[in-house]
PDB file of N, CA and C in Angstrom:
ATOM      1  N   UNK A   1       0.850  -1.169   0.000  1.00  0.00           N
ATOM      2  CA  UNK A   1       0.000   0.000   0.000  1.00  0.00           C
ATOM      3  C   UNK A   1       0.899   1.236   0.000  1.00  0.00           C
ATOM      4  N   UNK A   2       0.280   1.927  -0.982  1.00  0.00           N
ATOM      5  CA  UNK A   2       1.112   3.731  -0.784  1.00  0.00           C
ATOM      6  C   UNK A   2       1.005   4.303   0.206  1.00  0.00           C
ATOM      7  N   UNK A   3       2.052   5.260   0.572  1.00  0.00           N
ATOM      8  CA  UNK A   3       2.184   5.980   1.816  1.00  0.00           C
ATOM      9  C   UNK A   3       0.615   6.935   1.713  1.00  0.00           C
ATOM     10  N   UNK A   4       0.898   7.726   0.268  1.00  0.00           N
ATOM     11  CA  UNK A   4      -0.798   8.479   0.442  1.00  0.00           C
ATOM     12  C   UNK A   4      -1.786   8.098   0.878  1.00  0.00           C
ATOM     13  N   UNK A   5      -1.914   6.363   0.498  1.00  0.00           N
ATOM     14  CA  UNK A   5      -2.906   5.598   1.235  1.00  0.00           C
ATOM     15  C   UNK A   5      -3.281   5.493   2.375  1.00  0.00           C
ATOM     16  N   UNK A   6      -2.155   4.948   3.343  1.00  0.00           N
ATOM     17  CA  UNK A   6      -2.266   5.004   4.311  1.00  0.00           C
ATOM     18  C   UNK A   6      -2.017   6.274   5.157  1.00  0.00           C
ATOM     19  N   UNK A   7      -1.495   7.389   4.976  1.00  0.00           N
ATOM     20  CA  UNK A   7      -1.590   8.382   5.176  1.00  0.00           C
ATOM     21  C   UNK A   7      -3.519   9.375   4.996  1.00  0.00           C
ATOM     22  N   UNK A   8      -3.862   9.036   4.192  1.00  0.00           N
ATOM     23  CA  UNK A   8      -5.507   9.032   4.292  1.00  0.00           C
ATOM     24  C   UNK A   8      -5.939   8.559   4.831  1.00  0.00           C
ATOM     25  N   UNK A   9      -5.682   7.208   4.996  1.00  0.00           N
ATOM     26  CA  UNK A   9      -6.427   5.950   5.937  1.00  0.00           C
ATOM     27  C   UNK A   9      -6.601   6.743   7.543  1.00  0.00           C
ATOM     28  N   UNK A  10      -4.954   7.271   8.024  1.00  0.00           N
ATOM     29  CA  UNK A  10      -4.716   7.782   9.052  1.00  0.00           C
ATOM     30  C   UNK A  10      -5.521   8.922   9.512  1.00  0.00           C
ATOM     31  N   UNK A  11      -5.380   9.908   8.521  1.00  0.00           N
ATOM     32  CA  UNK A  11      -6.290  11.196   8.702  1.00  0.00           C
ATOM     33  C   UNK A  11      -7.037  11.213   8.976  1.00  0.00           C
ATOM     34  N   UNK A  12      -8.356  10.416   8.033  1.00  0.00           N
ATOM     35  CA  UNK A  12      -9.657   9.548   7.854  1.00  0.00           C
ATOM     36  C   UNK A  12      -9.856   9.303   9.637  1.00  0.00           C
ATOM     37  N   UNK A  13      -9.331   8.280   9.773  1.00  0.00           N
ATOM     38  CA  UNK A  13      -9.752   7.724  11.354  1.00  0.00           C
ATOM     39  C   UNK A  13      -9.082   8.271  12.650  1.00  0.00           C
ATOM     40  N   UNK A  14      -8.933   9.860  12.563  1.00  0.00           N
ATOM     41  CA  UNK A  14      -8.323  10.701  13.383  1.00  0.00           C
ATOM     42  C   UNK A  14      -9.496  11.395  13.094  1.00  0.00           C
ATOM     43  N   UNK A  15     -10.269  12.049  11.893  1.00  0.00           N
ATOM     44  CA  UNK A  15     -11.158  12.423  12.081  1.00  0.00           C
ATOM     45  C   UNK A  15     -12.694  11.599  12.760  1.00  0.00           C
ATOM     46  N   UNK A  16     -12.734  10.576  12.095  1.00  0.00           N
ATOM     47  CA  UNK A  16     -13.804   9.931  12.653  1.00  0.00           C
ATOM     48  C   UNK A  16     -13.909   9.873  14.338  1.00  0.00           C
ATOM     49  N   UNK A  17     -12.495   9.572  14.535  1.00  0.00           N
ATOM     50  CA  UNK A  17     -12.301   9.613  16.156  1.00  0.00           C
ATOM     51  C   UNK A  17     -12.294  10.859  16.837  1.00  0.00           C
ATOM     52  N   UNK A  18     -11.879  11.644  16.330  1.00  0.00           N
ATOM     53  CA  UNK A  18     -12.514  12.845  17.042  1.00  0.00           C
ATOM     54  C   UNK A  18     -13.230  13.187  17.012  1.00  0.00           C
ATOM     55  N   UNK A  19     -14.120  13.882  16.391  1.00  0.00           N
ATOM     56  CA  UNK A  19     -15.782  13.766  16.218  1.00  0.00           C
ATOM     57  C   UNK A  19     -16.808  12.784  16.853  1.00  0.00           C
ATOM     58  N   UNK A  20     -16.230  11.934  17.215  1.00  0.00           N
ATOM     59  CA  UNK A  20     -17.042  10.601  18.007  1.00  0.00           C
ATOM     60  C   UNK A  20     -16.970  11.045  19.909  1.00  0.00           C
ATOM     61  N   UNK A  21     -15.254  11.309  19.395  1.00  0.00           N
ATOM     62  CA  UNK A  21     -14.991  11.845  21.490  1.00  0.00           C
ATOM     63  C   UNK A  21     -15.988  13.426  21.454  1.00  0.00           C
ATOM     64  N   UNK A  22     -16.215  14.374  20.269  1.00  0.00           N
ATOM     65  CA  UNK A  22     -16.983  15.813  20.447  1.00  0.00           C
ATOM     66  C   UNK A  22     -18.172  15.285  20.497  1.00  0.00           C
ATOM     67  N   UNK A  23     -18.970  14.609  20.096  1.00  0.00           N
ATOM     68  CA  UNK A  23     -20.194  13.729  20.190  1.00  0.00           C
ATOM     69  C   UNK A  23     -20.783  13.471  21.511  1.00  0.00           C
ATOM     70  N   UNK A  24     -19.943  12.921  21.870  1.00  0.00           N
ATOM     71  CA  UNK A  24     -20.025  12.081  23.014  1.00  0.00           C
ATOM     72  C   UNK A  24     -19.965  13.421  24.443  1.00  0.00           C
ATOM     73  N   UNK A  25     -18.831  14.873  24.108  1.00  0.00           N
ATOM     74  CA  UNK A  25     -18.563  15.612  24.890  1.00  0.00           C
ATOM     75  C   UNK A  25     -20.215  16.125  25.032  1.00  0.00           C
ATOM     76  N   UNK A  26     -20.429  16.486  23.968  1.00  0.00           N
ATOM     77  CA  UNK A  26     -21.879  16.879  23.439  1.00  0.00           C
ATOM     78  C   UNK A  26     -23.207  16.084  24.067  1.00  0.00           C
ATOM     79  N   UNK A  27     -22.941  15.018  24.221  1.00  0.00           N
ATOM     80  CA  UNK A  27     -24.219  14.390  24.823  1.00  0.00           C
ATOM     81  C   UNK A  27     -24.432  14.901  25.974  1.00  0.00           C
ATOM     82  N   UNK A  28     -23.959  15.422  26.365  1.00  0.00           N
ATOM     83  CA  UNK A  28     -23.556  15.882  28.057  1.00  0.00           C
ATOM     84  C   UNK A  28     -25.034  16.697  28.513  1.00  0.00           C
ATOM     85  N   UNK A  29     -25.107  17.617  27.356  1.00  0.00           N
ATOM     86  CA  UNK A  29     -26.466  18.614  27.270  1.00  0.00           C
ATOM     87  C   UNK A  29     -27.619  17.750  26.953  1.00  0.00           C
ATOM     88  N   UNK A  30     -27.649  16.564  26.662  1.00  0.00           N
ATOM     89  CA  UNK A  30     -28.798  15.956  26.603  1.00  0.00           C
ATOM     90  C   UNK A  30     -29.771  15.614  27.807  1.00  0.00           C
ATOM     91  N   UNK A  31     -28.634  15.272  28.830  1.00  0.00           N
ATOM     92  CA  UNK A  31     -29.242  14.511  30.107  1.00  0.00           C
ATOM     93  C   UNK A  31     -29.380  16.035  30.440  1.00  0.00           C
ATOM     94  N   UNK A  32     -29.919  15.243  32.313  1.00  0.00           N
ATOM     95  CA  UNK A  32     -30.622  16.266  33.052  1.00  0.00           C
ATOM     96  C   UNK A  32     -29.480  17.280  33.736  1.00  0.00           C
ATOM     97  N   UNK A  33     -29.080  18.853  33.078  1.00  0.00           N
ATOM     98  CA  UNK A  33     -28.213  19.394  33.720  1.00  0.00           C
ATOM     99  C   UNK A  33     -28.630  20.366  34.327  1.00  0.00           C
ATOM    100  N   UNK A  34     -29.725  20.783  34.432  1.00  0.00           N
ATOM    101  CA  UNK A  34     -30.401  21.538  35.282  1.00  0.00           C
ATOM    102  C   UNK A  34     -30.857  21.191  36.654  1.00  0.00           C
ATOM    103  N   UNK A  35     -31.491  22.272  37.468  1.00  0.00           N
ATOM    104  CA  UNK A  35     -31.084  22.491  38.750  1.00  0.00           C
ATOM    105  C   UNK A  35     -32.526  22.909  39.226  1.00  0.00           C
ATOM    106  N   UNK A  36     -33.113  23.102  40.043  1.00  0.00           N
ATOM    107  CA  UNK A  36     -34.648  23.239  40.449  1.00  0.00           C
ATOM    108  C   UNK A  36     -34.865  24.463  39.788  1.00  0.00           C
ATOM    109  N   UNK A  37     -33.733  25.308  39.731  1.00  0.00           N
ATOM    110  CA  UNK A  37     -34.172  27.003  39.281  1.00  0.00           C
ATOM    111  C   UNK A  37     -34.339  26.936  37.780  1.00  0.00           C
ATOM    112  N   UNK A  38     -33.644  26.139  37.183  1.00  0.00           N
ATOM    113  CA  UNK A  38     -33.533  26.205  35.901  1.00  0.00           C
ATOM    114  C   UNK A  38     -32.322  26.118  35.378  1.00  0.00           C
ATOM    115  N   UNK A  39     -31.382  26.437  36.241  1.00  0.00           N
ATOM    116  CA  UNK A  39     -29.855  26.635  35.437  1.00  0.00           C
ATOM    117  C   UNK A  39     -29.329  25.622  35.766  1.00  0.00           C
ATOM    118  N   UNK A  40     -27.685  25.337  35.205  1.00  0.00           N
ATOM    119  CA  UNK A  40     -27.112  24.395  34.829  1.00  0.00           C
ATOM    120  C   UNK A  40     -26.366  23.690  36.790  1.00  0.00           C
ATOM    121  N   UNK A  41     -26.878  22.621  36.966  1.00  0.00           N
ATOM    122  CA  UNK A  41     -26.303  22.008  38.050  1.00  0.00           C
ATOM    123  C   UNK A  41     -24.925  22.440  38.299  1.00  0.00           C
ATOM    124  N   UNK A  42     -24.719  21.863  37.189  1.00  0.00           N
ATOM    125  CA  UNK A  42     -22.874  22.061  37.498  1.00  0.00           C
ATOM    126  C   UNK A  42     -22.123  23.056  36.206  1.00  0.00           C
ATOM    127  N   UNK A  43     -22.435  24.217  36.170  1.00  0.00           N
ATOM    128  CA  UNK A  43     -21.538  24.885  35.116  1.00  0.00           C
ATOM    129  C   UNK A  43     -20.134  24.630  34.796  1.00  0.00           C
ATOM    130  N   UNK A  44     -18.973  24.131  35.672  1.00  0.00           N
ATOM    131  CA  UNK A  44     -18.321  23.910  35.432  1.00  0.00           C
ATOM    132  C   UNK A  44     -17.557  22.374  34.588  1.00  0.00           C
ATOM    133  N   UNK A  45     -18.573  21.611  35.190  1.00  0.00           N
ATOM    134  CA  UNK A  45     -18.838  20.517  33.977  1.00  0.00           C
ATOM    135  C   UNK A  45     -18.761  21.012  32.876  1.00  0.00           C
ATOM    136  N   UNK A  46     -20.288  21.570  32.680  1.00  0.00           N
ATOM    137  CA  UNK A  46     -20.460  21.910  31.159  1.00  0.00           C
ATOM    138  C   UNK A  46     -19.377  22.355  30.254  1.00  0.00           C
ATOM    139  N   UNK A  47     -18.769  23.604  31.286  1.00  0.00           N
ATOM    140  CA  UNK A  47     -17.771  24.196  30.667  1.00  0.00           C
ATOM    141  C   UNK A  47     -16.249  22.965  29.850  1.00  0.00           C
ATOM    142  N   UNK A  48     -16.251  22.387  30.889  1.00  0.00           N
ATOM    143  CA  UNK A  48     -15.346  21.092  30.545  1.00  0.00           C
ATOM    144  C   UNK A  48     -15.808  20.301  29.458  1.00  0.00           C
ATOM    145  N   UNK A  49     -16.887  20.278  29.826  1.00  0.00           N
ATOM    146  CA  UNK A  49     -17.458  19.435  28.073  1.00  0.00           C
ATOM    147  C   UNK A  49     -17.460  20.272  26.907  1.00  0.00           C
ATOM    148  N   UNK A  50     -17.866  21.705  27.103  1.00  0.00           N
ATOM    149  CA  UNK A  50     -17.455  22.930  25.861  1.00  0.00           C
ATOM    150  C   UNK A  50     -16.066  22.203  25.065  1.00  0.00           C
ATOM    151  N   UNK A  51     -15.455  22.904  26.453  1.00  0.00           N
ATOM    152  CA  UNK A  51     -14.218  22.623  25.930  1.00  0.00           C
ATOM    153  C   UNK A  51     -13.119  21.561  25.425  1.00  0.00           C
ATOM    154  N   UNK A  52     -13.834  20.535  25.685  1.00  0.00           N
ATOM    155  CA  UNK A  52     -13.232  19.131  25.078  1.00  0.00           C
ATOM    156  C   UNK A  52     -13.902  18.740  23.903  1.00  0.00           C
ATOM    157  N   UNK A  53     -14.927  19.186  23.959  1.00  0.00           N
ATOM    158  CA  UNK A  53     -15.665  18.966  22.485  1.00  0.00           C
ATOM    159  C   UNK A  53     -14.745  20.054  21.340  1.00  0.00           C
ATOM    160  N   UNK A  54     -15.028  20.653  21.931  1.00  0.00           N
ATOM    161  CA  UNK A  54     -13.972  22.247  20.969  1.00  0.00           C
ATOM    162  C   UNK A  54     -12.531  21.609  20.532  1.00  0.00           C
ATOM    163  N   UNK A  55     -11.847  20.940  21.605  1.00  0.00           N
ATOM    164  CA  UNK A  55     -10.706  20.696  21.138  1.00  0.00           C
ATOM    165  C   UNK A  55     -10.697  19.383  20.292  1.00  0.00           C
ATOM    166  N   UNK A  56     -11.703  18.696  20.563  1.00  0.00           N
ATOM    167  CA  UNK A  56     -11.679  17.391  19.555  1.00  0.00           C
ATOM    168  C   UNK A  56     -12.027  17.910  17.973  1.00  0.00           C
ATOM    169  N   UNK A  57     -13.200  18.612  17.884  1.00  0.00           N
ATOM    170  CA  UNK A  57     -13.446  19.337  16.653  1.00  0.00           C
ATOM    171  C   UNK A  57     -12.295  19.905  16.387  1.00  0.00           C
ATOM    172  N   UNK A  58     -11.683  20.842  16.616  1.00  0.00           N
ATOM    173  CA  UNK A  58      -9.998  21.505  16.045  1.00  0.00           C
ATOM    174  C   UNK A  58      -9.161  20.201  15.858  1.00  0.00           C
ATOM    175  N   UNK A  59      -9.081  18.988  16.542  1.00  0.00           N
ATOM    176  CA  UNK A  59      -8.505  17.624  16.037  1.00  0.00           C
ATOM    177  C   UNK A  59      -8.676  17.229  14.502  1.00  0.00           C
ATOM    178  N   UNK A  60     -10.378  17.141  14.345  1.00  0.00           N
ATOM    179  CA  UNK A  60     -11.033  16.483  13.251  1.00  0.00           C
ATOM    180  C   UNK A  60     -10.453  18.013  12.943  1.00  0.00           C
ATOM    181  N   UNK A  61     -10.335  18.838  12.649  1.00  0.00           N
ATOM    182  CA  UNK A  61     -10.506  19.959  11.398  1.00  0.00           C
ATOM    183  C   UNK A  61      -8.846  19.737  10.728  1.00  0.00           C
ATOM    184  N   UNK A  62      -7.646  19.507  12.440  1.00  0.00           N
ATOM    185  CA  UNK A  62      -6.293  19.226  12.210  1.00  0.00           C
ATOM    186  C   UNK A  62      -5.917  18.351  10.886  1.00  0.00           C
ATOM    187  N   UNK A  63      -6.871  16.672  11.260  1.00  0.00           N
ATOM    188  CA  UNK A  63      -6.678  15.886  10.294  1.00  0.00           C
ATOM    189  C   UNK A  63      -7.137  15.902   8.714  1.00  0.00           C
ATOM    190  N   UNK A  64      -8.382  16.648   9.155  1.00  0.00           N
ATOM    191  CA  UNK A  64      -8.758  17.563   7.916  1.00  0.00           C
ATOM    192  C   UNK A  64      -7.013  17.793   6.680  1.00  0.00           C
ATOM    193  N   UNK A  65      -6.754  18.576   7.305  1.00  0.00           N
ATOM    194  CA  UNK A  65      -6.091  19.852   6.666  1.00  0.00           C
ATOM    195  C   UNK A  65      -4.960  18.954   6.672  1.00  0.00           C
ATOM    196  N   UNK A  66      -4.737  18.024   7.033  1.00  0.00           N
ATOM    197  CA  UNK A  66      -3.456  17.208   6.715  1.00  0.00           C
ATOM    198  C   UNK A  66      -3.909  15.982   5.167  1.00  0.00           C
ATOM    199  N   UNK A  67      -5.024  15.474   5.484  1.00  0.00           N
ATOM    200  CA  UNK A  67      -5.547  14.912   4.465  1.00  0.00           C
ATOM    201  C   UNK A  67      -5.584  15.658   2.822  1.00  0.00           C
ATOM    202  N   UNK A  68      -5.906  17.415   3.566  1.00  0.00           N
ATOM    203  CA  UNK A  68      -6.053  18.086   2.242  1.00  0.00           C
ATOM    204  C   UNK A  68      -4.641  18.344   1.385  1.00  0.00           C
ATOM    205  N   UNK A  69      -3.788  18.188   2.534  1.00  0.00           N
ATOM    206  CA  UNK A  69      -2.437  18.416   2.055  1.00  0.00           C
ATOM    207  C   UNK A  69      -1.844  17.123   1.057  1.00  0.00           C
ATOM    208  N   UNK A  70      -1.957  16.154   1.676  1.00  0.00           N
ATOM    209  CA  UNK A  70      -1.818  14.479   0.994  1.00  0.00           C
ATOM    210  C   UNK A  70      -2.669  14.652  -0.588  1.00  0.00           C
ATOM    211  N   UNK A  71      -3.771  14.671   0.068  1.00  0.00           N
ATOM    212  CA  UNK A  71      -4.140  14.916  -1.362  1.00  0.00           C
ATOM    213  C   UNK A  71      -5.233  13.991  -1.599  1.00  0.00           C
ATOM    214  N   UNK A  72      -6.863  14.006  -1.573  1.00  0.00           N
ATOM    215  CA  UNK A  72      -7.474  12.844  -1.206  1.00  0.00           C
ATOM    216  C   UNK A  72      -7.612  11.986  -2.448  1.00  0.00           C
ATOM    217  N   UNK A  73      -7.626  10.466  -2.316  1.00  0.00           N
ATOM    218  CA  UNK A  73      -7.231   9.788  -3.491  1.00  0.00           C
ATOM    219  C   UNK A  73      -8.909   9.559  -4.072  1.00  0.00           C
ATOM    220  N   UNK A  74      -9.102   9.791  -5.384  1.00  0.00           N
ATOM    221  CA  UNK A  74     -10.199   8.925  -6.154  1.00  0.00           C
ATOM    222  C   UNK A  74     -10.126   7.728  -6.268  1.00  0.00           C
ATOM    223  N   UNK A  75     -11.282   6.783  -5.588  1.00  0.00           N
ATOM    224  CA  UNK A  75     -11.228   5.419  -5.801  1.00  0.00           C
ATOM    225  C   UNK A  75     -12.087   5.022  -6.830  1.00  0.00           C
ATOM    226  N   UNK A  76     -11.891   3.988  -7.792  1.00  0.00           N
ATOM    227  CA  UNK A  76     -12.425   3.167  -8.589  1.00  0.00           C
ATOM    228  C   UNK A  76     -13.274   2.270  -7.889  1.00  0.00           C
ATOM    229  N   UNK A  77     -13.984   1.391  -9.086  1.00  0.00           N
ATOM    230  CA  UNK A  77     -15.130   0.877  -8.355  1.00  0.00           C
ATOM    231  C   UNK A  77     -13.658  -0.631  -7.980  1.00  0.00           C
ATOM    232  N   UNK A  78     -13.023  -0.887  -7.923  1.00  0.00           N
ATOM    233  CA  UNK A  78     -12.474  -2.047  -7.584  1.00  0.00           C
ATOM    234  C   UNK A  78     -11.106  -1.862  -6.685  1.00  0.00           C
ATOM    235  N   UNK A  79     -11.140  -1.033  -6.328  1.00  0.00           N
ATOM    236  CA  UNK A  79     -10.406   0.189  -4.844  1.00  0.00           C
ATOM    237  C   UNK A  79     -11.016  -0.387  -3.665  1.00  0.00           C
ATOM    238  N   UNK A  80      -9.876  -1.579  -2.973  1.00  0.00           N
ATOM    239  CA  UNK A  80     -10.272  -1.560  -1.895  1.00  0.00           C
ATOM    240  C   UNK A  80     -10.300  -0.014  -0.309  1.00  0.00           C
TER     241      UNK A  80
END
């Protein structure tokens, strides 16, 4: 296999994986984070989940921009 190859391959599943950990930071706002008044139980959680989601997205955007650099390959229909 070519280095471009696997060098995409790499990018590829640096993005998928980060976006999966911002996902996941993200679910955070789904459950119950509120508080009898209305506001957030624990703001500083949240804030921690902001911010790990943020940095996983700048990950996926990292591998992005390394992929764009490689150069993304066109596959044929017989391209594994």
């Amino acid at each position: 296999m070519d280095q471009k190859l696997i060098s995409a391959k790499d990018a590829t599943s640096r993005v998928i994986t980060a976006t999966d950990e911002a996902t996941m930071r993200l679910a955070y706002f789904q459950g119950r984070i509120r508080n009898g008044w209305n506001e957030f139980s624990d703001p500083s959680l949240a804030r921690t989940q902001l911010r790990e989601a943020q940095l996983q997205i700048q990950e996926a955007l990292n591998a992005l921009a390394v992929g764009d650099k490689i150069g993304w390959r066109a596959h044929g229909p017989d391209d594994e």
